[in-house]
N, C-alpha and C. Protein backbone atom coordinates (compact mmCIF):
# COMPACT_ATOMS: atom_id res chain seq x y z
N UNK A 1 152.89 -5.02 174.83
CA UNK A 1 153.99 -4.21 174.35
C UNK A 1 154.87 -3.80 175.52
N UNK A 2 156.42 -3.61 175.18
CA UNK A 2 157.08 -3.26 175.83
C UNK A 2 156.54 -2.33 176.55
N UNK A 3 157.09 -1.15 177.96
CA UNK A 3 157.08 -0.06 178.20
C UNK A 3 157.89 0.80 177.52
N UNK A 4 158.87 0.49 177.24
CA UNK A 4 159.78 1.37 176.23
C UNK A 4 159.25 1.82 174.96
N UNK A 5 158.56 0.50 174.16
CA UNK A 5 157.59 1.29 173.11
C UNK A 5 156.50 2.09 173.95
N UNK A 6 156.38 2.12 174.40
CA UNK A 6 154.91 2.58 174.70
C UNK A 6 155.42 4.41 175.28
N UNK A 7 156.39 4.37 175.58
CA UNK A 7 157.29 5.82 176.26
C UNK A 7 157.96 5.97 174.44
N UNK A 8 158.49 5.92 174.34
CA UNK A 8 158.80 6.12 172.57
C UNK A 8 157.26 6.81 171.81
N UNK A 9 156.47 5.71 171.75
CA UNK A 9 155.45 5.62 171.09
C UNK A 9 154.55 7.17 171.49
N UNK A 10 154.50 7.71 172.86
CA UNK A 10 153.89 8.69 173.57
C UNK A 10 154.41 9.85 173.45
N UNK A 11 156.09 9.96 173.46
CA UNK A 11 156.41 10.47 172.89
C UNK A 11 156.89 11.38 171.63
N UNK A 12 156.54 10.44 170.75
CA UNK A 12 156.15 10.82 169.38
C UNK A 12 155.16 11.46 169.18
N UNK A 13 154.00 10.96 169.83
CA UNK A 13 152.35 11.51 169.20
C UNK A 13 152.56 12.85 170.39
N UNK A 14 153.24 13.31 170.55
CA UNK A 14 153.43 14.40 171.58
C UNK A 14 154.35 14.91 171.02
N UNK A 15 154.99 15.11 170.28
CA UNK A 15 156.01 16.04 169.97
C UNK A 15 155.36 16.40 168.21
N UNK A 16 154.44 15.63 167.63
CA UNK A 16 153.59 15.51 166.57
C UNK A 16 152.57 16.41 166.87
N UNK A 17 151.63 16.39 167.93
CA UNK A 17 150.57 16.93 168.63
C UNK A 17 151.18 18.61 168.95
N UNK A 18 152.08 18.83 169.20
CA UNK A 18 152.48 19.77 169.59
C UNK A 18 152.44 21.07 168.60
N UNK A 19 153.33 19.95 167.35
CA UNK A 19 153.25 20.83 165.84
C UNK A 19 152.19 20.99 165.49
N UNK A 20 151.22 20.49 165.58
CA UNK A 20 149.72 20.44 165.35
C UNK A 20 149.15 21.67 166.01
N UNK A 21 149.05 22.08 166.48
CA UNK A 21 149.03 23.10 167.70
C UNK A 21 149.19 23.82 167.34
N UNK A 22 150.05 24.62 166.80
CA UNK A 22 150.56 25.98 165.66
C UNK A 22 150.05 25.78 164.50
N UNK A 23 149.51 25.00 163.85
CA UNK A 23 148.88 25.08 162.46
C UNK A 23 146.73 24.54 162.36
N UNK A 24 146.54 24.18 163.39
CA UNK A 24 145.30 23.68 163.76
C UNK A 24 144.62 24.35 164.86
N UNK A 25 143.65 25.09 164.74
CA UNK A 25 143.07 26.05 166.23
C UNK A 25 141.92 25.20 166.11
N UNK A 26 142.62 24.74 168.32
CA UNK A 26 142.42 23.79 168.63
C UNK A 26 141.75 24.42 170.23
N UNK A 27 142.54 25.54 170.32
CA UNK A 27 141.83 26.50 171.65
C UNK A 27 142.54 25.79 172.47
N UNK A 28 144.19 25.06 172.41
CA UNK A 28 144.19 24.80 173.15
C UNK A 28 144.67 23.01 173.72
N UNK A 29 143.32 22.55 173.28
CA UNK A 29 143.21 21.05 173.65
C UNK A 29 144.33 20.30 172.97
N UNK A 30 145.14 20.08 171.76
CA UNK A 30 146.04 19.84 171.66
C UNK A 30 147.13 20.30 172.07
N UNK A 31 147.69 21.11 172.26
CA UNK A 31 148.71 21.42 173.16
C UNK A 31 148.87 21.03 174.20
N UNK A 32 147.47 20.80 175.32
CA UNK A 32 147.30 19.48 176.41
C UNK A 32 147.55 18.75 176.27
N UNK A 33 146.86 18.07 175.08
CA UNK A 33 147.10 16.43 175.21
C UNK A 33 148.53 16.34 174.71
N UNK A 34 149.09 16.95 173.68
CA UNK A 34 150.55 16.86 173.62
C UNK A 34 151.37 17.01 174.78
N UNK A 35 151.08 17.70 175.78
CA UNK A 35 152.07 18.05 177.10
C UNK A 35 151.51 16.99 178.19
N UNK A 36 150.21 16.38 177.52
CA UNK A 36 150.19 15.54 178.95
C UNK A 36 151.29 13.90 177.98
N UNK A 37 151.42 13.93 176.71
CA UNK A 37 151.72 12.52 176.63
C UNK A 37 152.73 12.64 176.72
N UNK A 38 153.48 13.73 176.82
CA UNK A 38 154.95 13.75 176.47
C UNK A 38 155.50 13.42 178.31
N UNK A 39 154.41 14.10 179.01
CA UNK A 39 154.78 14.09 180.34
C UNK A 39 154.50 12.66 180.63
N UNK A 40 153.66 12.08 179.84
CA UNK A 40 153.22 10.37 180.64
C UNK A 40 154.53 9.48 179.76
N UNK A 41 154.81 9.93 179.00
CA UNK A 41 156.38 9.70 178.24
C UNK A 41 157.30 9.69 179.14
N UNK A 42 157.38 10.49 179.55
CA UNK A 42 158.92 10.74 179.98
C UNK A 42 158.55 9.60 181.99
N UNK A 43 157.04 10.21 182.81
CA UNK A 43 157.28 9.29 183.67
C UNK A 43 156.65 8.12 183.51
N UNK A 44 156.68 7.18 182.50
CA UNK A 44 156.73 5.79 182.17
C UNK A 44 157.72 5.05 181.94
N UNK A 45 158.63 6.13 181.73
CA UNK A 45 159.94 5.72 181.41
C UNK A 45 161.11 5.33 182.31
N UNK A 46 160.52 6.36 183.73
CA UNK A 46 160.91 6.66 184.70
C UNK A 46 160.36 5.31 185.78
N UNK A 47 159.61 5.10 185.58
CA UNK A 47 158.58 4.43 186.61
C UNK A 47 158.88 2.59 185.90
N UNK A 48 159.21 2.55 184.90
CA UNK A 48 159.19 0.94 184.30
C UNK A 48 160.51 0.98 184.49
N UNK A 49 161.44 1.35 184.33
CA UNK A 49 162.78 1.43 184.10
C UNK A 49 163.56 2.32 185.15
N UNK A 50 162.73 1.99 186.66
CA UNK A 50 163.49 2.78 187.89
C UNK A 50 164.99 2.32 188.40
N UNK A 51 164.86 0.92 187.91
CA UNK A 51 166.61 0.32 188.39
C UNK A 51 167.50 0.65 187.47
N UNK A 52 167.25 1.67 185.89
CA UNK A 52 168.21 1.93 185.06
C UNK A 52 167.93 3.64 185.17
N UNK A 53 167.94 4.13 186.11
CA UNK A 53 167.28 5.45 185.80
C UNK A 53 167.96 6.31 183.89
N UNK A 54 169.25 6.12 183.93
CA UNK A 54 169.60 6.72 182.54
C UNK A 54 168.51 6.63 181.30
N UNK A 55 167.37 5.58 181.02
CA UNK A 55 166.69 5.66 180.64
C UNK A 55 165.64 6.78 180.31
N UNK A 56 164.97 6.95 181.89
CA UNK A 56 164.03 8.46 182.03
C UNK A 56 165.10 9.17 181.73
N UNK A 57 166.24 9.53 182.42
CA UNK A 57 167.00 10.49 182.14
C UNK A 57 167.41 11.31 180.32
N UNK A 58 167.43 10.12 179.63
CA UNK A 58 167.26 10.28 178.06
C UNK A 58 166.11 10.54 177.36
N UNK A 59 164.73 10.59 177.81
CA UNK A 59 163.37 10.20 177.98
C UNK A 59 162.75 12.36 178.01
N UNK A 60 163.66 12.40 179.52
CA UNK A 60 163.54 13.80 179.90
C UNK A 60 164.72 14.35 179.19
N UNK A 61 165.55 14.67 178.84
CA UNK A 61 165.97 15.27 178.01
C UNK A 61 165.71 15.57 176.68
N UNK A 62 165.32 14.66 175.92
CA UNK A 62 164.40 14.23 174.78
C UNK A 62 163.39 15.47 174.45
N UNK A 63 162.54 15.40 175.40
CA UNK A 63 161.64 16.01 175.92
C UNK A 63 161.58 17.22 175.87
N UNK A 64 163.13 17.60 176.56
CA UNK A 64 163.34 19.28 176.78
C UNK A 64 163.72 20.03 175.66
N UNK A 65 164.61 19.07 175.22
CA UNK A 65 165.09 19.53 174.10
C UNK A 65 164.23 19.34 172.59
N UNK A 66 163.41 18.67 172.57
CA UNK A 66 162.48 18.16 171.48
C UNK A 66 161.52 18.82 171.49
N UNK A 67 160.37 19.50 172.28
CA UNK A 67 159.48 20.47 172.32
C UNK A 67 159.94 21.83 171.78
N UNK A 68 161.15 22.31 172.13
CA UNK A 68 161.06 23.71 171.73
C UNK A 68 161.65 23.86 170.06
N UNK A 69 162.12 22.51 169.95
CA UNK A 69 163.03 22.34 168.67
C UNK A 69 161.75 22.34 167.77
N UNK A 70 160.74 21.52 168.16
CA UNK A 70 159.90 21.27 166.91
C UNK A 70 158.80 22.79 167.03
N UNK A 71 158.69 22.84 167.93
CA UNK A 71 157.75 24.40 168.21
C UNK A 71 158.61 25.32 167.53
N UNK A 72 160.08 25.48 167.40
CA UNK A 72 160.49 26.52 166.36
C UNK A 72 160.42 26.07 165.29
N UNK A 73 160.51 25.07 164.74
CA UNK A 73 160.12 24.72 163.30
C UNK A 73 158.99 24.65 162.97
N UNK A 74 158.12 24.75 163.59
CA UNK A 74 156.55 24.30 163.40
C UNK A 74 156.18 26.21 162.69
N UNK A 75 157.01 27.11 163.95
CA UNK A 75 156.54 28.64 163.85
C UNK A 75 157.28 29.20 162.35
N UNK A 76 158.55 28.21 162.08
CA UNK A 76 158.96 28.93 161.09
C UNK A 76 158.56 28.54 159.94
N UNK A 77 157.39 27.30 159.50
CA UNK A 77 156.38 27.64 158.25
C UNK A 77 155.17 28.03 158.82
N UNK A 78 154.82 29.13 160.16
CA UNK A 78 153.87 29.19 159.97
C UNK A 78 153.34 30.60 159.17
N UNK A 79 154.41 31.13 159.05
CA UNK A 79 153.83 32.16 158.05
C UNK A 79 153.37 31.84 157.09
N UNK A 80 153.82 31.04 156.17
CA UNK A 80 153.46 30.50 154.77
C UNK A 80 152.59 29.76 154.83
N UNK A 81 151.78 29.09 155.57
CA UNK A 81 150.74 28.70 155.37
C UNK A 81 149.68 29.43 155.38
N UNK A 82 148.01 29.30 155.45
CA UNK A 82 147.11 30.09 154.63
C UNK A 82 146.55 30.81 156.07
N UNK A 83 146.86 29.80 157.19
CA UNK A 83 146.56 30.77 158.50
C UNK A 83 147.07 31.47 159.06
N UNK A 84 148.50 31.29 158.01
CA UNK A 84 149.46 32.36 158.93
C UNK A 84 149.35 33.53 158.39
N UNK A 85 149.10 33.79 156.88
CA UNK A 85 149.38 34.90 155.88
C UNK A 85 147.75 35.70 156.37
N UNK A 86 147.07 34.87 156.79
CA UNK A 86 145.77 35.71 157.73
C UNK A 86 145.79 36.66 158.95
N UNK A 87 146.24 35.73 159.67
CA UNK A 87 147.09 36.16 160.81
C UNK A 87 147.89 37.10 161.55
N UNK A 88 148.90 36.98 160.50
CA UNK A 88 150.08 37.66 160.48
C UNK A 88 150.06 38.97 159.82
N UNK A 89 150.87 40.40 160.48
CA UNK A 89 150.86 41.17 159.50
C UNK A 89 151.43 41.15 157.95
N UNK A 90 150.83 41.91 157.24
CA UNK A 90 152.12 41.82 155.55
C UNK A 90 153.47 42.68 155.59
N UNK A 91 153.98 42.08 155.40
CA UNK A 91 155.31 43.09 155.28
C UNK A 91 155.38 43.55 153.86
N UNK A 92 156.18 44.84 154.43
CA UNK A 92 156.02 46.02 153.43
C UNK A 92 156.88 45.38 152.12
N UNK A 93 156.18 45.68 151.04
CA UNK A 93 156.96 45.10 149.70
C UNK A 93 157.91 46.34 149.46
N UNK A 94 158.71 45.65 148.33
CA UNK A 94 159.78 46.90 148.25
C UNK A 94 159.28 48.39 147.52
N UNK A 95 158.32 48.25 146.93
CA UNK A 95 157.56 49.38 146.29
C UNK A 95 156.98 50.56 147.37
N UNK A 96 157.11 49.34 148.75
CA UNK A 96 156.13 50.31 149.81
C UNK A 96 157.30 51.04 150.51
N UNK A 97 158.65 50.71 150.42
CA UNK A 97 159.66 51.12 150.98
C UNK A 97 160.64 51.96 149.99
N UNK A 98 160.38 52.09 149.00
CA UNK A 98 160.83 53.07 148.12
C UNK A 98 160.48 54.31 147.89
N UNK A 99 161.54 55.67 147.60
CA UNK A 99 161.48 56.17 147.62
C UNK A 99 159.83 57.10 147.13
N UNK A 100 159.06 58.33 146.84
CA UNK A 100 158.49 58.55 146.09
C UNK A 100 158.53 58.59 145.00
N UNK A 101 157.76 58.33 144.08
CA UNK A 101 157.81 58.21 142.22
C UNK A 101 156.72 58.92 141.81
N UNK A 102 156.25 59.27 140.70
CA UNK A 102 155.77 59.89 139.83
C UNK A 102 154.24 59.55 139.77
N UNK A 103 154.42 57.59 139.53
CA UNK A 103 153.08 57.27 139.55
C UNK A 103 152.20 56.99 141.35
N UNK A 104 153.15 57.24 142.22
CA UNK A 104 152.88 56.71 143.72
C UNK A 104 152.25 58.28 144.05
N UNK A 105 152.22 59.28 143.90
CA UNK A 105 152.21 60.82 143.77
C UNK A 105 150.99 61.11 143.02
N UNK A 106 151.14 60.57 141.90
CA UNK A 106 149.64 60.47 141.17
C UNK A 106 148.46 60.13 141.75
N UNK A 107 148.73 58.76 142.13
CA UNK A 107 147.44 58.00 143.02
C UNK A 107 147.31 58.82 144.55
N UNK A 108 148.22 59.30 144.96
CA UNK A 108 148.19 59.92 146.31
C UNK A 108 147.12 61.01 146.14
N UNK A 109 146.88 62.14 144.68
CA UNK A 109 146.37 62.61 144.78
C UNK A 109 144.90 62.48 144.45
N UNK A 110 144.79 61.13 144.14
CA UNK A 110 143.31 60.74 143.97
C UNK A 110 142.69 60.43 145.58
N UNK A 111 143.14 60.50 146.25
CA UNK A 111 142.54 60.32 148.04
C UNK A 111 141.46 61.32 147.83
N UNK A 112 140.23 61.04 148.49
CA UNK A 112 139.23 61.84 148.52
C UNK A 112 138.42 62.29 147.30
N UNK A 113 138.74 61.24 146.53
CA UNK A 113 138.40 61.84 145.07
C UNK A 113 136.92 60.95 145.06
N UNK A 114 135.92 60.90 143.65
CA UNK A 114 135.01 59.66 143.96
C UNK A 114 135.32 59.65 142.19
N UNK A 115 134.64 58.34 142.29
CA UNK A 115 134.70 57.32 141.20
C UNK A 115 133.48 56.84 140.45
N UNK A 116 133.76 55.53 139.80
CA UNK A 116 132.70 54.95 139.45
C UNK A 116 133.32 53.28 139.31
N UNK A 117 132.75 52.06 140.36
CA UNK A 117 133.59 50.30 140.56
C UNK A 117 133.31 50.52 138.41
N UNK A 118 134.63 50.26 137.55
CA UNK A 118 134.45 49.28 136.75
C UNK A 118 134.09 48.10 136.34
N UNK A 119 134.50 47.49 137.30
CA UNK A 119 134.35 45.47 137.48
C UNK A 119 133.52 45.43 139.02
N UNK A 120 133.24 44.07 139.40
CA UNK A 120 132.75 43.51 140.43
C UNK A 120 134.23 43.54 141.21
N UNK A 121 134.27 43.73 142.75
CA UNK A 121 135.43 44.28 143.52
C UNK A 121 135.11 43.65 144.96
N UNK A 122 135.80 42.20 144.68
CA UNK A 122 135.73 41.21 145.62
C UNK A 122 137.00 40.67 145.90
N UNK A 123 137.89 41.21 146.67
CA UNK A 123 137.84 42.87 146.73
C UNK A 123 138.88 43.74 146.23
N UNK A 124 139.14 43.46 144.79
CA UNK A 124 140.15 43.78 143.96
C UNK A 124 139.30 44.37 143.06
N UNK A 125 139.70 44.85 141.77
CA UNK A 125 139.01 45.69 140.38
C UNK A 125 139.56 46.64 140.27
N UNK A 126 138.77 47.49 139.49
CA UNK A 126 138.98 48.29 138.28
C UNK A 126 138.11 49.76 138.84
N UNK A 127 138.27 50.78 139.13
CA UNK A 127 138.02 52.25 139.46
C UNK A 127 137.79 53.03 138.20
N UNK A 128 137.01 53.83 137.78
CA UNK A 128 137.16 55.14 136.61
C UNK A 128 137.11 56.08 137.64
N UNK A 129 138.15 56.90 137.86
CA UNK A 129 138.58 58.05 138.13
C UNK A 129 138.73 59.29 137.43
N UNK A 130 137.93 60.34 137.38
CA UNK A 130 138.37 61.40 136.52
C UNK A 130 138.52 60.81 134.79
N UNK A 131 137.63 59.56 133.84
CA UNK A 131 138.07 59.48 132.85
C UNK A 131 139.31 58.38 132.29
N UNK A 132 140.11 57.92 134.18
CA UNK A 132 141.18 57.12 133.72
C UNK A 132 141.06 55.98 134.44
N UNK A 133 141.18 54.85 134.43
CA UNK A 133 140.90 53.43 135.13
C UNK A 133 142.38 53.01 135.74
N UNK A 134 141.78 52.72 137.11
CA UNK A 134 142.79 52.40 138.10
C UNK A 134 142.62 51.20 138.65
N UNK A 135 143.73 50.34 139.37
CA UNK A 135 143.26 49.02 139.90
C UNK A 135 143.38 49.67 141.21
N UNK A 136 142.53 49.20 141.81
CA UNK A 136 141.50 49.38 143.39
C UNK A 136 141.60 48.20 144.17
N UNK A 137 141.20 48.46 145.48
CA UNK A 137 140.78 47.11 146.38
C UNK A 137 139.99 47.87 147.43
N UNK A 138 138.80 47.24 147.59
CA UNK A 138 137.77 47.53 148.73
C UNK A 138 138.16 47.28 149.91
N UNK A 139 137.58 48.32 150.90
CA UNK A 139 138.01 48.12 152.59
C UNK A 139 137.13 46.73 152.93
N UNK A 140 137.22 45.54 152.27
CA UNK A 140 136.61 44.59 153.14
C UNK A 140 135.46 44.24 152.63
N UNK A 141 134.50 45.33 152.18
CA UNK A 141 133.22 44.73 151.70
C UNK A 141 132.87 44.53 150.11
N UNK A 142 132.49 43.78 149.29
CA UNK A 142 132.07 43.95 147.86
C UNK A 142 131.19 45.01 147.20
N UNK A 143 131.72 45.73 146.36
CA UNK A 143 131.57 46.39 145.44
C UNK A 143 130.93 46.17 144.23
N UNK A 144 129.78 46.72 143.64
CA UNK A 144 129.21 45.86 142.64
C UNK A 144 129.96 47.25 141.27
N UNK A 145 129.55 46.24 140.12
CA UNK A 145 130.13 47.21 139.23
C UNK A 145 128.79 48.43 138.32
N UNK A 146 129.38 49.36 138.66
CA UNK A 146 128.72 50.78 138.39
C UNK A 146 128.39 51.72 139.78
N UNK A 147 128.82 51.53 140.68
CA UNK A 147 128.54 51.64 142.05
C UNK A 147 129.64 52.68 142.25
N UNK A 148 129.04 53.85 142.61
CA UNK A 148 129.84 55.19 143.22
C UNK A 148 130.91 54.48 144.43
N UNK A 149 132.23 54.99 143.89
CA UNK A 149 132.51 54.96 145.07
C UNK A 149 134.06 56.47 145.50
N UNK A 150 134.03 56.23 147.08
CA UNK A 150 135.40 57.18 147.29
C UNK A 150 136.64 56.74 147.70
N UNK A 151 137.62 57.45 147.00
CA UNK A 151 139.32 56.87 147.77
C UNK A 151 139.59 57.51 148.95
N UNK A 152 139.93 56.22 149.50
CA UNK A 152 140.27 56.16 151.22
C UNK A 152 141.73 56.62 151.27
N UNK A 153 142.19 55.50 150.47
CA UNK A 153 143.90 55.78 150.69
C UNK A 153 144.59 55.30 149.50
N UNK A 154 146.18 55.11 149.60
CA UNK A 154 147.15 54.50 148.88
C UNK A 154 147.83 53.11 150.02
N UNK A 155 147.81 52.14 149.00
CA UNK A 155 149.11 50.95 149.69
C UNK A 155 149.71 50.53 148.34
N UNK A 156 151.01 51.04 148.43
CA UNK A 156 151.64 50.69 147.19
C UNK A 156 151.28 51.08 146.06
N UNK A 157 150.76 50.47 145.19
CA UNK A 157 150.75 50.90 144.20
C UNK A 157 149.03 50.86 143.78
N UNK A 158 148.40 50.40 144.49
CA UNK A 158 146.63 50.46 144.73
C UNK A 158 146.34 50.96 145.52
N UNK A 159 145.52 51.92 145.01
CA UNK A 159 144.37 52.35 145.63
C UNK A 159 143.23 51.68 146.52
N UNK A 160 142.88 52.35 147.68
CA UNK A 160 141.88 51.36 148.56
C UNK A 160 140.49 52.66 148.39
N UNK A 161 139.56 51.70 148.15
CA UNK A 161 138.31 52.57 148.01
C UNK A 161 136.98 52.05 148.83
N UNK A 162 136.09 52.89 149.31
CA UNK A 162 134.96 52.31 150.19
C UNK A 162 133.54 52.89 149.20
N UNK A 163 132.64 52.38 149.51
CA UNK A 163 131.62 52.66 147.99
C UNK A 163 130.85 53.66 149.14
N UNK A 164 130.37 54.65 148.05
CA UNK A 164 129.66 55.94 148.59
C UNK A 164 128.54 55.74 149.19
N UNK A 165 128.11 56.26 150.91
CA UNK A 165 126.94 56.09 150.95
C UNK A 165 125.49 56.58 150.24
N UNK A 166 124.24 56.13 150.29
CA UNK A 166 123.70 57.04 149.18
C UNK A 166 123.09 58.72 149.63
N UNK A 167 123.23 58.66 150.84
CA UNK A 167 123.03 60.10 151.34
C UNK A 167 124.26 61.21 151.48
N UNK A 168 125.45 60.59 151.14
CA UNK A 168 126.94 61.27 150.92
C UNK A 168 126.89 62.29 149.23
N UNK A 169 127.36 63.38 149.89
CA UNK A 169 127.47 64.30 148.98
C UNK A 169 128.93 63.68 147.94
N UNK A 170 128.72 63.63 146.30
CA UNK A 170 129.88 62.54 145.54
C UNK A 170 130.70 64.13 145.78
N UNK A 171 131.04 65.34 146.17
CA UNK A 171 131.98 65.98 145.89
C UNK A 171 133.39 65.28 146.76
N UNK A 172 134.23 65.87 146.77
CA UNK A 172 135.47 65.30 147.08
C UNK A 172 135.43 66.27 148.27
N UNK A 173 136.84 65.00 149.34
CA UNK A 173 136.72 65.94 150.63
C UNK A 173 137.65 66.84 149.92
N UNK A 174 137.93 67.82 151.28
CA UNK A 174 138.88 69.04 151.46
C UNK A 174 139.93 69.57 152.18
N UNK A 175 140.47 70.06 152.41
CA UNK A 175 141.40 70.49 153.87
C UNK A 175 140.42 71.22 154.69
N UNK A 176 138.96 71.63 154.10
CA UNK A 176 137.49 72.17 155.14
C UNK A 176 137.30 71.50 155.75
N UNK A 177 137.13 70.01 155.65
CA UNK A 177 136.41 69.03 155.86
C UNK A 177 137.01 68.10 157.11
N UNK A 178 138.52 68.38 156.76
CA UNK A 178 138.74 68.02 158.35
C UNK A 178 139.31 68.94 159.44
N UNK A 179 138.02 68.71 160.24
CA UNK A 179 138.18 69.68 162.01
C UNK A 179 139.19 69.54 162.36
N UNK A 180 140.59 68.52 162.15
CA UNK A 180 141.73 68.56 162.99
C UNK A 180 142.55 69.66 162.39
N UNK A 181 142.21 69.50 161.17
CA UNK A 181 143.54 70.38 160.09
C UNK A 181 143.45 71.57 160.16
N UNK A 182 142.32 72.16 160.50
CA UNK A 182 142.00 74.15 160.45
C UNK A 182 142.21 73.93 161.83
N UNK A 183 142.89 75.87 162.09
CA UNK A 183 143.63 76.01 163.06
C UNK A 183 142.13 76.78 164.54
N UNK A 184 142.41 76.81 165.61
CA UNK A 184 141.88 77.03 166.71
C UNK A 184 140.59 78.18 166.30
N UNK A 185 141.35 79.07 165.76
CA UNK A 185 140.31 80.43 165.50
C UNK A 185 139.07 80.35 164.74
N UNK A 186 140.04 79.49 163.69
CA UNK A 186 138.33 79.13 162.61
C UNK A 186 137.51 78.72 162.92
N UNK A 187 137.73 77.51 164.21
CA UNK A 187 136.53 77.00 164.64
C UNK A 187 135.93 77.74 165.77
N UNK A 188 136.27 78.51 166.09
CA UNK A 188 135.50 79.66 167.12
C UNK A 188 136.32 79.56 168.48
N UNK A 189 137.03 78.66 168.47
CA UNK A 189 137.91 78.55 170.06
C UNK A 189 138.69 79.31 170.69
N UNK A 190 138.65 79.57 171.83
CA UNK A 190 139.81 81.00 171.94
C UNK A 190 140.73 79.95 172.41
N UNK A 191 142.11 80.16 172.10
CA UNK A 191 143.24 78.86 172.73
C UNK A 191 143.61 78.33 174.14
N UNK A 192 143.18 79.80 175.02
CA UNK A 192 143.69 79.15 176.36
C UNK A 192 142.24 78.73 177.13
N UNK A 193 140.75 78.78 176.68
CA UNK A 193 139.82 78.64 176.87
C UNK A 193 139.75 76.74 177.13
N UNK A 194 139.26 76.30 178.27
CA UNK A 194 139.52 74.84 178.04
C UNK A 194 138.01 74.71 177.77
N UNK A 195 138.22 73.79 176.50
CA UNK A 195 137.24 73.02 176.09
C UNK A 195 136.16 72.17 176.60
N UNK A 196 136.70 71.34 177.70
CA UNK A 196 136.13 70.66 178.66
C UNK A 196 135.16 71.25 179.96
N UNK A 197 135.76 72.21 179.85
CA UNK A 197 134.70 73.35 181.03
C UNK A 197 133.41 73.58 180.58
């Protein structure tokens, strides 16, 4: 084969290899071998075709301009794919950026409340709260159904819940309950007294 295919040909599987690289964890090793073929690309091109240099010269430009072109296209589906939506943070839906409402206020005040999983919560389901059923999502771990559990927080329009340990008292927390929120005196501190001493 020519050298020209063969600088073409190296080039390709290197600017291919490269995209590969952003969608394949590889630690790495492709992104090498893409930067070494593109580099044995460009001086093969250089080195077979030294009495026309314009050749390498089109070869290396190619090059410069072809790596970062396909590396931004490569980054701009990589959100949408399944490693990126892992990856990547979520952006806030418009529900999470809207004003307060009625029912967002409601669930706010179920924080600290406890429950009882309706459904199996892997890691989505169904909550009984106080008598009324809410859709939930677990911090991460599965939830079996009938399984105590307490609200952590609000995201949007679900509730996030963690299942009760079995030595946890089911009452609900308090503004007692957290040491940051009561002021210096209650907890016995005199204010200019340093703590650390």
């Amino acid at each position: 084969m020519e050298p020209l295919v063969w600088s073409i040909l190296l080039l390709v599987v290197g600017l291919l290899l490269i995209s590969m690289e952003i969608f394949v964890p590889s630690g790495g090793i492709l992104g090498f071998v893409a930067i070494s073929a593109v580099l044995a690309s460009v001086v093969l091109a250089f080195y077979s075709y030294s009495d026309q240099p314009w050749i390498g010269i089109t070869f290396l430009v190619v090059a410069v301009i072809g790596l970062p072109s396909v590396l931004a296209v490569a980054l701009k589906f990589f959100p949408d794919t399944p490693m990126g939506r892992r990856i990547l943070l979520r952006v806030p839906s418009e529900q999470d950026v809207l004003p307060e409402d009625q029912r967002r206020q409601a669930l706010r005040e179920l924080v600290g409340k406890v429950g009882v999983a309706d459904t199996l919560m892997l890691p989505s389901g169904a909550v009984r709260i106080e008598g009324r059923s809410v859709n939930a999502m677990s911090q991460g771990m599965a939830i079996e159904a009938g399984q105590r559990v307490r609200v952590v927080e609000v995201q949007g329009n679900t509730i996030v819940v963690r299942p009760l340990d079995p030595d946890e008292s089911p009452r609900a927390a308090t503004a007692e309950d957290d040491v940051l929120a009561q002021p210096l005196d209650k907890l016995g501190l005199d204010p200019l007294d340093d703590p650390l001493a």
